[in-house]
Protein backbone atom coordinates (compact mmCIF):
# COMPACT_ATOMS: atom_id res chain seq x y z
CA UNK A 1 13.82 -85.71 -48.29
CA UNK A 2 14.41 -82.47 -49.68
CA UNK A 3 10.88 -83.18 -51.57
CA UNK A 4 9.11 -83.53 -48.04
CA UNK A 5 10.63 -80.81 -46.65
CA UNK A 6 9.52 -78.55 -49.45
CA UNK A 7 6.41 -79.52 -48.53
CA UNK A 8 6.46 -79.14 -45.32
CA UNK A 9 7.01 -75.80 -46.08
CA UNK A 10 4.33 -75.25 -48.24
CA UNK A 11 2.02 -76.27 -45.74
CA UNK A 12 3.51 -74.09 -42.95
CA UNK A 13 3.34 -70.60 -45.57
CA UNK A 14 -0.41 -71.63 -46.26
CA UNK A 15 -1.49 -72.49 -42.50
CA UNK A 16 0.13 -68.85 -42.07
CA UNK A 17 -1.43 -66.99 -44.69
CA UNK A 18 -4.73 -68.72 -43.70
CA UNK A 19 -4.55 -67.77 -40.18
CA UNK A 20 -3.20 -64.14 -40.56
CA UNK A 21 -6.15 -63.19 -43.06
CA UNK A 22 -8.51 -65.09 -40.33
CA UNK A 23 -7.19 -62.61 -37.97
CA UNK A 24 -7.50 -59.75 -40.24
CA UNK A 25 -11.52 -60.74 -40.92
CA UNK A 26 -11.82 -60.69 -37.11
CA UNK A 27 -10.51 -57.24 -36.17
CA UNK A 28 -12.52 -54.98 -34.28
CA UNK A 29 -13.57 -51.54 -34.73
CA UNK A 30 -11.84 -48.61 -33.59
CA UNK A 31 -11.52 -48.49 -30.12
CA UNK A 32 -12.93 -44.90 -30.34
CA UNK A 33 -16.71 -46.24 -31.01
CA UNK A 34 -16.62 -49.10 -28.18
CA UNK A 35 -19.11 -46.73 -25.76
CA UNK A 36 -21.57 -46.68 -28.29
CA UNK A 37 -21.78 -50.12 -29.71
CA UNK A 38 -24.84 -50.99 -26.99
CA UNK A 39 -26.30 -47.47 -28.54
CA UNK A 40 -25.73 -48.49 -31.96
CA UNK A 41 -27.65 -51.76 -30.79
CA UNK A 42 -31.01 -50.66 -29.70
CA UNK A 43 -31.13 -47.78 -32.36
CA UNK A 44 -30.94 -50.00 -35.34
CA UNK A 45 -33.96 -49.66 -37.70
CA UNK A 46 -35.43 -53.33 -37.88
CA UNK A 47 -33.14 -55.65 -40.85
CA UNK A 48 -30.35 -52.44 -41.02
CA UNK A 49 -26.73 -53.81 -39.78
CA UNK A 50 -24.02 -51.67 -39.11
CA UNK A 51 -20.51 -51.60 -40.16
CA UNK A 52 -17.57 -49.33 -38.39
CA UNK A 53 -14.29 -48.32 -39.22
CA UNK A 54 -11.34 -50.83 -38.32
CA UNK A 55 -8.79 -48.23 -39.08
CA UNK A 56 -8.95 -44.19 -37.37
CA UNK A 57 -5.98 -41.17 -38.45
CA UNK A 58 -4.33 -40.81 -34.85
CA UNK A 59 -5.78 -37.63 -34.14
CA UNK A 60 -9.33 -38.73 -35.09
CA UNK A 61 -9.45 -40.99 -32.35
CA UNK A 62 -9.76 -38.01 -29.52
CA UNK A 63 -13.06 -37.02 -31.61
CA UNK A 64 -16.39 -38.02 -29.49
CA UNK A 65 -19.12 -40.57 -31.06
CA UNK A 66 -22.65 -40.05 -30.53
CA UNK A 67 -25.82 -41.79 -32.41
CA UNK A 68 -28.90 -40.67 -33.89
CA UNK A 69 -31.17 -43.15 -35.81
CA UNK A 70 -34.91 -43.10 -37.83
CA UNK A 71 -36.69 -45.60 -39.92
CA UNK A 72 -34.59 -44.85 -43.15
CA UNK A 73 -31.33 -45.41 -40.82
CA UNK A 74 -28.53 -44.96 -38.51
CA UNK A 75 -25.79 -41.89 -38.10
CA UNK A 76 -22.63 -42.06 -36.14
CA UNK A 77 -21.36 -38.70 -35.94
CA UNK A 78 -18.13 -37.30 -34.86
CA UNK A 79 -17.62 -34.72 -32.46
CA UNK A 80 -14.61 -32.79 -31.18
CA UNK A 81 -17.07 -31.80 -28.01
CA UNK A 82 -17.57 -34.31 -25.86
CA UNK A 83 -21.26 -33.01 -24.89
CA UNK A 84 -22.04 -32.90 -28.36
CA UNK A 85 -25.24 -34.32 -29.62
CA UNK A 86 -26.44 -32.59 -32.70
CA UNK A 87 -24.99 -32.91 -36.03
CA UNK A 88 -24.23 -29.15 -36.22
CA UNK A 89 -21.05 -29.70 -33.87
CA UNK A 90 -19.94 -32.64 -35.97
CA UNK A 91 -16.74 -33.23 -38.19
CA UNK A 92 -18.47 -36.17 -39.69
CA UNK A 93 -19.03 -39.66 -39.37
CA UNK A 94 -20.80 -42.85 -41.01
CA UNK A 95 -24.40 -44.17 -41.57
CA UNK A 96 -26.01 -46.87 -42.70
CA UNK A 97 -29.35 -46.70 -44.78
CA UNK A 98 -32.20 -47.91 -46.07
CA UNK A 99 -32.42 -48.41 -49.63
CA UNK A 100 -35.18 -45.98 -49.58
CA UNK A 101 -32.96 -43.68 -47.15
CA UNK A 102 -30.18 -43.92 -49.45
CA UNK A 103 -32.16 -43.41 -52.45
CA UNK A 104 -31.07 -39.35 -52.30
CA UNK A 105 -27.37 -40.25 -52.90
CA UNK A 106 -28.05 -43.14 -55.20
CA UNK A 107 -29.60 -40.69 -57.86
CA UNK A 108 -26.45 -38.84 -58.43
CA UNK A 109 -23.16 -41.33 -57.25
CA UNK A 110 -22.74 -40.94 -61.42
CA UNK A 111 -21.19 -37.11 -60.31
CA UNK A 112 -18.44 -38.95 -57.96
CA UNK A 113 -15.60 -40.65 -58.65
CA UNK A 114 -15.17 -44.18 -58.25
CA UNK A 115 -12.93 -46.07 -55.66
CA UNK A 116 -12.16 -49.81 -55.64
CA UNK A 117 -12.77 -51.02 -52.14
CA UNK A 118 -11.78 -54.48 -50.63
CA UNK A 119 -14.17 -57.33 -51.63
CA UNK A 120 -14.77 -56.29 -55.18
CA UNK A 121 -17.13 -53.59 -53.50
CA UNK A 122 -17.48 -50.67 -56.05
CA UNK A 123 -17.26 -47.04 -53.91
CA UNK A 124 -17.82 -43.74 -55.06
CA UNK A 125 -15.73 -40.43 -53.70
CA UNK A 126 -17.91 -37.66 -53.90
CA UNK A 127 -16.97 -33.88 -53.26
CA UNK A 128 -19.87 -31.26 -52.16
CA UNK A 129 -19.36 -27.66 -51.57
CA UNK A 130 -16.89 -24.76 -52.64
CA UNK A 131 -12.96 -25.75 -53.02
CA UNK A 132 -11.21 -25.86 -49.68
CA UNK A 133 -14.40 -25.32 -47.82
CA UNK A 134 -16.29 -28.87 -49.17
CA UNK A 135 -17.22 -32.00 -47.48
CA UNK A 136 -16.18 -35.43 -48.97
CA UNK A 137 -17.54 -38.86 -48.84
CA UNK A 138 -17.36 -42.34 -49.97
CA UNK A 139 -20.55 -44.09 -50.34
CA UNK A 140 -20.65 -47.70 -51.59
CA UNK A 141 -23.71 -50.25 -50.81
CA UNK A 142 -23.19 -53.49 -49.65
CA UNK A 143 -25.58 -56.08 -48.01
CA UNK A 144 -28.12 -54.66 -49.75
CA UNK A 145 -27.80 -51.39 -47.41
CA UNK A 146 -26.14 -47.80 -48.47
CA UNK A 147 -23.63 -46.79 -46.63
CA UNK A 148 -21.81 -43.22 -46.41
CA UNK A 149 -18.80 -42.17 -44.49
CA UNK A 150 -18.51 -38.41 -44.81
CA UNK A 151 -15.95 -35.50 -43.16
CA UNK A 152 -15.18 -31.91 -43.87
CA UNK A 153 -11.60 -31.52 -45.91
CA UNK A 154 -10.20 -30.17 -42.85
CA UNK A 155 -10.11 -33.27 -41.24
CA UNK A 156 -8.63 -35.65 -43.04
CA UNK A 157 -7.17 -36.18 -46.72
CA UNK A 158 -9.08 -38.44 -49.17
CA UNK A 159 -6.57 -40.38 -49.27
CA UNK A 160 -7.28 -41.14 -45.43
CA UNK A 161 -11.09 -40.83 -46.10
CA UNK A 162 -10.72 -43.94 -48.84
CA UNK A 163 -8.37 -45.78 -46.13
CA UNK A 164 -11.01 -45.94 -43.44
CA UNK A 165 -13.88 -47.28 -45.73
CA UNK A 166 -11.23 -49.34 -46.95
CA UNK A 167 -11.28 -50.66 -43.20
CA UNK A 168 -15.00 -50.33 -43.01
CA UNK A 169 -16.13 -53.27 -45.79
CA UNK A 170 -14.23 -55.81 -44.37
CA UNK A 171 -15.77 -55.47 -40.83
CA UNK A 172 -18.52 -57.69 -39.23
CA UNK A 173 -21.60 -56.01 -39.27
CA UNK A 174 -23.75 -55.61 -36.32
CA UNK A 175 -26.98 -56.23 -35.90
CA UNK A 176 -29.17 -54.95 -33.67
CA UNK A 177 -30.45 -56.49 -30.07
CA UNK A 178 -32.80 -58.60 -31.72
CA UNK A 179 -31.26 -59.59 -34.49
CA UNK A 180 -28.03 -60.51 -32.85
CA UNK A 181 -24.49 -59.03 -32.91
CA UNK A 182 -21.70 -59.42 -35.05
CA UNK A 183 -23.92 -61.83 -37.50
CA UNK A 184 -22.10 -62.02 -41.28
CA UNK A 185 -24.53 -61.79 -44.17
CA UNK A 186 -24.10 -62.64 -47.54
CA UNK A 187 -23.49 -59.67 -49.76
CA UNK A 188 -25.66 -58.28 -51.93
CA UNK A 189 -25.12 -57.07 -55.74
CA UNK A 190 -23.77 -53.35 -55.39
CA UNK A 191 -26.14 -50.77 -57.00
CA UNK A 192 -24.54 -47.96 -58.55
CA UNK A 193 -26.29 -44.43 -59.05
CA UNK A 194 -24.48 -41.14 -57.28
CA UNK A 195 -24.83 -36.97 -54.49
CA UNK A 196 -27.19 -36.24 -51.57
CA UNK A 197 -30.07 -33.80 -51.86
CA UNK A 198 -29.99 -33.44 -47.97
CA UNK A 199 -26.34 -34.39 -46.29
CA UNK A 200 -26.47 -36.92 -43.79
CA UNK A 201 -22.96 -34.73 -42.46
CA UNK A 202 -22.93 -30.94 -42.66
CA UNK A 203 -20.17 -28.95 -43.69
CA UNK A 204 -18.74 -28.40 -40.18
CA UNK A 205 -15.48 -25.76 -38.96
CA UNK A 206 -12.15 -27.85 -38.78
CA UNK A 207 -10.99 -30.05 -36.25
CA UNK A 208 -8.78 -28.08 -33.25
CA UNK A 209 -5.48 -29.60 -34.36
């Protein structure tokens, strides 16, 4: 008896475990990019597919998303202005590129320090500018895409900017219209390299709190 209800047990702890990390693959993005998911969408450059953050610092979440796309690939800013639609009054944000798009940061990820992120997914925390004044990143590729989630320091710690890519790998990606939403893909081998000739997310004034 007490054999069987060892194993009863057992089976209960693993149903559990197998159902909580089901959950935890299913969560959604941060509420604070749900207006621009239909954007996100019909912008998509054709085979590109999006991931977003799961997990947002409290205060981050009053900041404003907007999109802006091209062939190479797709930019979510952040804005504290809600009217805001040019990178110049961002705080930062995430993209998703082309190999070709990312090729710019791939040449010199060797310069940033590397992160382990969820899934065996090899990321790189990069600093650009002058001390206090710099942006950071963390750019890791996965799907075969590059992607790059950016901020000024002002914003958030890197501790916090590791955390939300952290939350960003294990998302579903979406695809666009016509390739369907929330589709999984198998990953691809991530290619290392390392920082930006042209920044996807200017060095922008800190955030008004």
């Amino acid at each position: 008896m007490k054999d069987l209800n060892w194993f009863y047990r057992m089976s209960f702890l693993s149903f559990l475990w197998v159902t909580v990390n089901a959950i935890s693959a299913q969560a959604e993005p941060a509420s604070l990019f749900k207006p621009i998911v239909d954007d996100i969408q019909r912008q998509l450059p054709n085979g590109l597919k999006m991931r977003l953050p799961a997990y947002l610092p409290h205060e981050a979440l009053a900041l404003h998303p907007f999109v802006q796309a091209n062939a190479k690939g797709l930019q979510v800013y952040l804005s504290p202005e809600a009217n805001c639609k040019q990178p110049q009054c961002s705080v930062g944000g995430i993209a998703v590129f082309t190999q070709e798009g990312f090729s710019p940061w791939s040449r010199q990820l060797e310069k940033g320090t590397p992160v382990s992120l969820p899934n065996g997914i090899q990321g790189y925390y990069l600093a650009l500018g002058k001390a206090k004044d710099a942006d950071h990143y963390v750019l890791w590729q996965q799907d075969g895409f590059g992607f790059v989630l950016g901020t000024d320091r002002h914003s958030i710690s890197q501790q916090e900017l590791i955390q939300i890519a952290a939350s960003t790998v294990v998302e579903p990606p979406l695809g666009g219209l016509e390739q369907g939403a929330n589709v999984l893909i198998p990953g691809q081998p991530n290619v290392t390299g390392g920082t930006p000739v042209t920044r996807p997310f200017p060095q922008q004034p800190s955030l008004p709190y």
